[in-house]
C-alpha atoms as a PDB file:
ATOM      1  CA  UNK A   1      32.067 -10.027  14.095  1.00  0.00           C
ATOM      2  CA  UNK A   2      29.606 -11.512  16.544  1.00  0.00           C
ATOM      3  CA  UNK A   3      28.199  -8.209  17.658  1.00  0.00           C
ATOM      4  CA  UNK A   4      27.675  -7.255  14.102  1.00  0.00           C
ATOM      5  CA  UNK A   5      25.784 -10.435  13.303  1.00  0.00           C
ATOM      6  CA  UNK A   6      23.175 -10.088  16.271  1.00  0.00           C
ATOM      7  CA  UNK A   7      22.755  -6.120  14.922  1.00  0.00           C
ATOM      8  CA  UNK A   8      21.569  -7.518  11.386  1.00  0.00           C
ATOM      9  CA  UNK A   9      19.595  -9.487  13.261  1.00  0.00           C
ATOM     10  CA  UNK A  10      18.137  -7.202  15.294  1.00  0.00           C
ATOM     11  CA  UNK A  11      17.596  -4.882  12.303  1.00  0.00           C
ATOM     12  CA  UNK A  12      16.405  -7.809  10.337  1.00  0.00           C
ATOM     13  CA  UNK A  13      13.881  -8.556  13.157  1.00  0.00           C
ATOM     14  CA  UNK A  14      12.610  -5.143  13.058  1.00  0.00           C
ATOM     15  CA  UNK A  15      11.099  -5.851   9.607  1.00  0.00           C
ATOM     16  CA  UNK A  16       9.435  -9.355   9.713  1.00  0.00           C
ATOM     17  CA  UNK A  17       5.447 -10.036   9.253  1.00  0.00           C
ATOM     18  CA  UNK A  18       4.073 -11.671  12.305  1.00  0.00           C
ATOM     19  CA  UNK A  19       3.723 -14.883  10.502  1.00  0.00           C
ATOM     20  CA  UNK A  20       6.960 -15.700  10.773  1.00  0.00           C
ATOM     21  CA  UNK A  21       8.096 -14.266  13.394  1.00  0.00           C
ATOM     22  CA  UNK A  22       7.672 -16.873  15.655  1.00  0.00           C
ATOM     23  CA  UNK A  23       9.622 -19.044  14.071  1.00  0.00           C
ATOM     24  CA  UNK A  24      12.321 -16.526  13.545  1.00  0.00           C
ATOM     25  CA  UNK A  25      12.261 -15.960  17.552  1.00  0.00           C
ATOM     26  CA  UNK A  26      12.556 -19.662  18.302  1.00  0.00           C
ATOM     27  CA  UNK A  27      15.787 -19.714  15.930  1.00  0.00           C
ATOM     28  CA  UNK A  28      17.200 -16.745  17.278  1.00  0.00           C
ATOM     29  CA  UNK A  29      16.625 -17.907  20.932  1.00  0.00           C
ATOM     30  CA  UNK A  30      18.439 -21.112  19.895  1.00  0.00           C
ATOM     31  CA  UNK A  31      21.660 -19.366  18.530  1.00  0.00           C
ATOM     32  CA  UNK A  32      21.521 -17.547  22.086  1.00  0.00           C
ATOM     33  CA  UNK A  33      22.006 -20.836  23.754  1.00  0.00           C
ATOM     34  CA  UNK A  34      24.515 -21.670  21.411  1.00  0.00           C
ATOM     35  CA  UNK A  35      26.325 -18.743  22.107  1.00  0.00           C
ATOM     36  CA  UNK A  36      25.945 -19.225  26.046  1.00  0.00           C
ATOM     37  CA  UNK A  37      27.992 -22.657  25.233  1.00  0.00           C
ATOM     38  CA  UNK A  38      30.401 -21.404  22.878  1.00  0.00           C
ATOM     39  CA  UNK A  39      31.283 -18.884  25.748  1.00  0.00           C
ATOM     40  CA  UNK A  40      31.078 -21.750  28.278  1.00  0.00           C
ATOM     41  CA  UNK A  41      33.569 -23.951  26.329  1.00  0.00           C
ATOM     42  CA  UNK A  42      35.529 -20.702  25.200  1.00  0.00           C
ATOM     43  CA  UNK A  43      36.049 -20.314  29.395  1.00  0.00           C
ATOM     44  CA  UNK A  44      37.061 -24.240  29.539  1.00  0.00           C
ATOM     45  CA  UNK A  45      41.169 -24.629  30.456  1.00  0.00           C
ATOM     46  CA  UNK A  46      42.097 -27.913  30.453  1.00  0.00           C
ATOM     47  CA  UNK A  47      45.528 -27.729  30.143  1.00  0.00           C
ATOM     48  CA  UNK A  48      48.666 -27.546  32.246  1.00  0.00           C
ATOM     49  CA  UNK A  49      48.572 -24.443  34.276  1.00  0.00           C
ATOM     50  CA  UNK A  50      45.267 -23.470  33.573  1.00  0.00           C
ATOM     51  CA  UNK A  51      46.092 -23.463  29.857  1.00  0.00           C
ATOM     52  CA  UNK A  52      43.835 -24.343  26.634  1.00  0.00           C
ATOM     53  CA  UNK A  53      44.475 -27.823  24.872  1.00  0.00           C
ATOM     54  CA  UNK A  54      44.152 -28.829  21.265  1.00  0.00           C
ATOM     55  CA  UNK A  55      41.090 -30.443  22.042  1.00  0.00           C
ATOM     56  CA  UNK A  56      39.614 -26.993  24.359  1.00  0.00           C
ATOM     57  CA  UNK A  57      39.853 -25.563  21.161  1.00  0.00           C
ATOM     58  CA  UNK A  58      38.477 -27.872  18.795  1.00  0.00           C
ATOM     59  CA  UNK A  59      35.129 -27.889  20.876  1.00  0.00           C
ATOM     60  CA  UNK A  60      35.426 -24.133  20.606  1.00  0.00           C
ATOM     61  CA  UNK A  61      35.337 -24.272  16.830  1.00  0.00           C
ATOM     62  CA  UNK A  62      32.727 -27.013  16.820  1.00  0.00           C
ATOM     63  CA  UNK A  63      30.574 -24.383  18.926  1.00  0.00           C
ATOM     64  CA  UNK A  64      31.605 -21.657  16.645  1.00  0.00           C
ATOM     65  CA  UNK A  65      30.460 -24.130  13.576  1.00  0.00           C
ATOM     66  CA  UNK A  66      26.912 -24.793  15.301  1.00  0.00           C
ATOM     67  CA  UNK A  67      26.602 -20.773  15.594  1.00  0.00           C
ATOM     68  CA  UNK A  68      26.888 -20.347  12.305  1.00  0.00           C
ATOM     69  CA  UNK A  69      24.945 -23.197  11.047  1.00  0.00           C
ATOM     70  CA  UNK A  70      22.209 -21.371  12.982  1.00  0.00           C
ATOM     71  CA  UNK A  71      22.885 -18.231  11.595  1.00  0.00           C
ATOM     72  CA  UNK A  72      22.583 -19.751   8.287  1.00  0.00           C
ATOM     73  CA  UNK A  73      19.268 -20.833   8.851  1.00  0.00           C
ATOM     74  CA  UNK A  74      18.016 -17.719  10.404  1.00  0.00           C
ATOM     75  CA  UNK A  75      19.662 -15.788   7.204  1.00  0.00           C
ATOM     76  CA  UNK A  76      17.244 -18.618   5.091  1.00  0.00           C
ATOM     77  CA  UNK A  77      14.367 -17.886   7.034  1.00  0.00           C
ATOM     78  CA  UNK A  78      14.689 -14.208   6.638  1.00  0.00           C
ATOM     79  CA  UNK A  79      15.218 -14.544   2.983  1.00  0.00           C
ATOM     80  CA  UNK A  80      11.986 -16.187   2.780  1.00  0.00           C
ATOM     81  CA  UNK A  81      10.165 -13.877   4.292  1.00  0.00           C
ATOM     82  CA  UNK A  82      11.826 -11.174   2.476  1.00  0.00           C
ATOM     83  CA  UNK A  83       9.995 -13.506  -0.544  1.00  0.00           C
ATOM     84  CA  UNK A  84       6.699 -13.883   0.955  1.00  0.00           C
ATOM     85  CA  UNK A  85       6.515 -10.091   1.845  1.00  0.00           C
ATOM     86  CA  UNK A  86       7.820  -9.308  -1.683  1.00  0.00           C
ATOM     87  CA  UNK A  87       5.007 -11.503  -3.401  1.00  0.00           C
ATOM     88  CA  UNK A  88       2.184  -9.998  -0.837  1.00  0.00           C
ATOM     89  CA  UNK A  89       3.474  -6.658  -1.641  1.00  0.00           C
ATOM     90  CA  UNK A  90       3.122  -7.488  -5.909  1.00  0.00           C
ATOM     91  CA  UNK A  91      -0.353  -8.687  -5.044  1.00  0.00           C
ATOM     92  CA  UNK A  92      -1.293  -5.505  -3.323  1.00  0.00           C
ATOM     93  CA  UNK A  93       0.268  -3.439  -6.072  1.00  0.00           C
ATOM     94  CA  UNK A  94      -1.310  -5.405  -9.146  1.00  0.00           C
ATOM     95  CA  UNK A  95      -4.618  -4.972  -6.902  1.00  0.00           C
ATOM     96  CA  UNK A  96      -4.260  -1.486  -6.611  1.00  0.00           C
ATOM     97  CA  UNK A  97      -3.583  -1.162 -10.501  1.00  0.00           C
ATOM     98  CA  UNK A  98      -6.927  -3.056 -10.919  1.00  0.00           C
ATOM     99  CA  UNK A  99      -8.822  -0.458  -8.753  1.00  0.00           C
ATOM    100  CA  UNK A 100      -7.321   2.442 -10.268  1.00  0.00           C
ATOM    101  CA  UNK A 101      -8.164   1.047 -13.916  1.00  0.00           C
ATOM    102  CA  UNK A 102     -11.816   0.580 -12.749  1.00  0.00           C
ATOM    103  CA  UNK A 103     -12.021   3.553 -10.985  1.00  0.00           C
ATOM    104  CA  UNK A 104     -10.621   5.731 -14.139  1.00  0.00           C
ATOM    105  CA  UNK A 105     -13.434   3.842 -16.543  1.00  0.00           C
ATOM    106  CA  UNK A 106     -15.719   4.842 -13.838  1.00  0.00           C
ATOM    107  CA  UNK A 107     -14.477   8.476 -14.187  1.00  0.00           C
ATOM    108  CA  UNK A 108     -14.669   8.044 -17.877  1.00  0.00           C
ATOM    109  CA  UNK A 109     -18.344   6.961 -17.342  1.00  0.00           C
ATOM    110  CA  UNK A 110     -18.824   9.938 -15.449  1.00  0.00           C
ATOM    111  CA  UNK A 111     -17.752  12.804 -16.953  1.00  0.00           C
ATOM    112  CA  UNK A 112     -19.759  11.510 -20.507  1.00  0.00           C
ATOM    113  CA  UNK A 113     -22.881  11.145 -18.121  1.00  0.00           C
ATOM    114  CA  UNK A 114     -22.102  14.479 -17.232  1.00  0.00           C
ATOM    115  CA  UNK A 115     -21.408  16.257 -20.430  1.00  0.00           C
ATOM    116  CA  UNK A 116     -25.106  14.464 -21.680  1.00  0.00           C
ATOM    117  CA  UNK A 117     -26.490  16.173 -18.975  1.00  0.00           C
ATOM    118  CA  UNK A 118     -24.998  19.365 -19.815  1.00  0.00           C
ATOM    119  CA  UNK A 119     -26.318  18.946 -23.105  1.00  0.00           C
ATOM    120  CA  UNK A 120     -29.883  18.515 -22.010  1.00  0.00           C
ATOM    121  CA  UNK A 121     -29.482  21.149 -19.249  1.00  0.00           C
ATOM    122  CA  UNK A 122     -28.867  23.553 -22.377  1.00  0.00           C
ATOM    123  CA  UNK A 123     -31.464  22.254 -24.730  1.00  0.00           C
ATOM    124  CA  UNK A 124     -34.013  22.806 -21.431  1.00  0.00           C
ATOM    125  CA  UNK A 125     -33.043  25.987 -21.300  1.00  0.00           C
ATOM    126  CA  UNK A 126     -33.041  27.214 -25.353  1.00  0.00           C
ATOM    127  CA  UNK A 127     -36.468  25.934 -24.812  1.00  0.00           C
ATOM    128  CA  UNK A 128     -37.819  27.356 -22.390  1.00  0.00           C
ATOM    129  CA  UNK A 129     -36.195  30.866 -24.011  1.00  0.00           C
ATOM    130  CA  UNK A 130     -37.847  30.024 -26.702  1.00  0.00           C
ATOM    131  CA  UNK A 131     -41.110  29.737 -24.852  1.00  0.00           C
ATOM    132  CA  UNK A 132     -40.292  33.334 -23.115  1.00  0.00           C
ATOM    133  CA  UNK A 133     -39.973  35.019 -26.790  1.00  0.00           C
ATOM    134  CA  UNK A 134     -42.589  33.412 -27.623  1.00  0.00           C
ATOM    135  CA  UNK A 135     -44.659  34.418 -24.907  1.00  0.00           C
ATOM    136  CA  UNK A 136     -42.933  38.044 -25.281  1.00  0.00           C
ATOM    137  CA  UNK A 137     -44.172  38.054 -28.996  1.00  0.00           C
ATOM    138  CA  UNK A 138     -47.232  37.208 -28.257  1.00  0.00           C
ATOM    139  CA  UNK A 139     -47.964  39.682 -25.063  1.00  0.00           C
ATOM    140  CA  UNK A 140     -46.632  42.405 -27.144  1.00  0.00           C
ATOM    141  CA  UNK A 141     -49.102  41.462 -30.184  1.00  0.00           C
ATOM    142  CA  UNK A 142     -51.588  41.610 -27.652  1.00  0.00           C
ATOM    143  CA  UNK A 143     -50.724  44.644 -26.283  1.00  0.00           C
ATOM    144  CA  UNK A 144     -50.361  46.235 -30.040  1.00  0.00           C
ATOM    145  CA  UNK A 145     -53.974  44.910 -30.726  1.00  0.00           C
ATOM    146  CA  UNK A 146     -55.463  46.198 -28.152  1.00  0.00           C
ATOM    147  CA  UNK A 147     -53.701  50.067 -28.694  1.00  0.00           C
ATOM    148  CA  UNK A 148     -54.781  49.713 -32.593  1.00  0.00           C
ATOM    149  CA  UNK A 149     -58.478  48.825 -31.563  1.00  0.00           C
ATOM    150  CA  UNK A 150     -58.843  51.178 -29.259  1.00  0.00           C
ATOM    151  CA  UNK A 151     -57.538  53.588 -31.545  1.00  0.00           C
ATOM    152  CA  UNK A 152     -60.345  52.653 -34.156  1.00  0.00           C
ATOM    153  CA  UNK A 153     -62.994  52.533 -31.321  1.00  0.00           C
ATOM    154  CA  UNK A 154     -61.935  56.224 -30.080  1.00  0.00           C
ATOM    155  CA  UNK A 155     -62.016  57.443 -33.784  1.00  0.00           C
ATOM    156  CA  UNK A 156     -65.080  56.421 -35.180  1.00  0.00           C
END
């Protein structure tokens, strides 16, 4: 029984924020002591030949009942904790949610700028097409002008 209460301890210790730990060592380091003096009194034979007496054993118990007042009260502090870390933990998680909302509207902001800049991207470049047919049209024009003139130069 004891051993199994100073392993959920020890496990319990394992997992506490710094803030409280402290505390939580003091308390544990005062059920230590407690248990030295259980043990003490537990050792105590007052009794005829070397026997335990009613009253041997009542101390005992009262020892045993201070233990586990004290193991009460660490339990209590570890439960708050547990609380504390809980809450801190919901805070970080409803921040979280609150970055990831902003940062998908900043996605959505994104990928619209984007998609306008396609748009103009392609309306750049019909244009300047345009301007290459144009200037296609035109060379060609040129180029037929100048074969038909010198046709009517060379024939007359």
């Amino acid at each position: 029984m004891l051993t199994l209460v100073l392993l959920l301890f020890s496990l319990f210790n394992l997992q506490i924020p710094e803030a409280g730990d402290a505390k939580l060592q003091l308390m544990i380091q005062e059920r230590d002591q407690l248990q030295a003096q259980w043990q003490n009194s537990e050792s105590q034979r007052s009794g005829i030949f070397g026997n335990r007496t009613k009253r041997d054993m009542i101390k005992t118990n009262a020892w045993l009942e201070r233990i586990l007042m004290k193991d009460d009260q660490i339990m209590e502090e570890l439960r708050m904790i547990g609380s504390i870390e809980s809450s801190v933990l919901g805070q970080e998680k409803e921040d979280y949610q609150t970055i990831s909302f902003r940062l998908e509207n900043q996605l959505q902001t994104l990928k619209r700028v984007i998609l306008e800049k396609d748009k103009e991207i392609k309306l750049k470049i019909t244009g300047q097409r345009n301007f290459e047919w144009a200037t296609f049209i035109l060379l060609l024009i040129c180029i037929g002008s100048g074969i038909w003139i010198y046709r009517l130069k060379r024939s007359f």
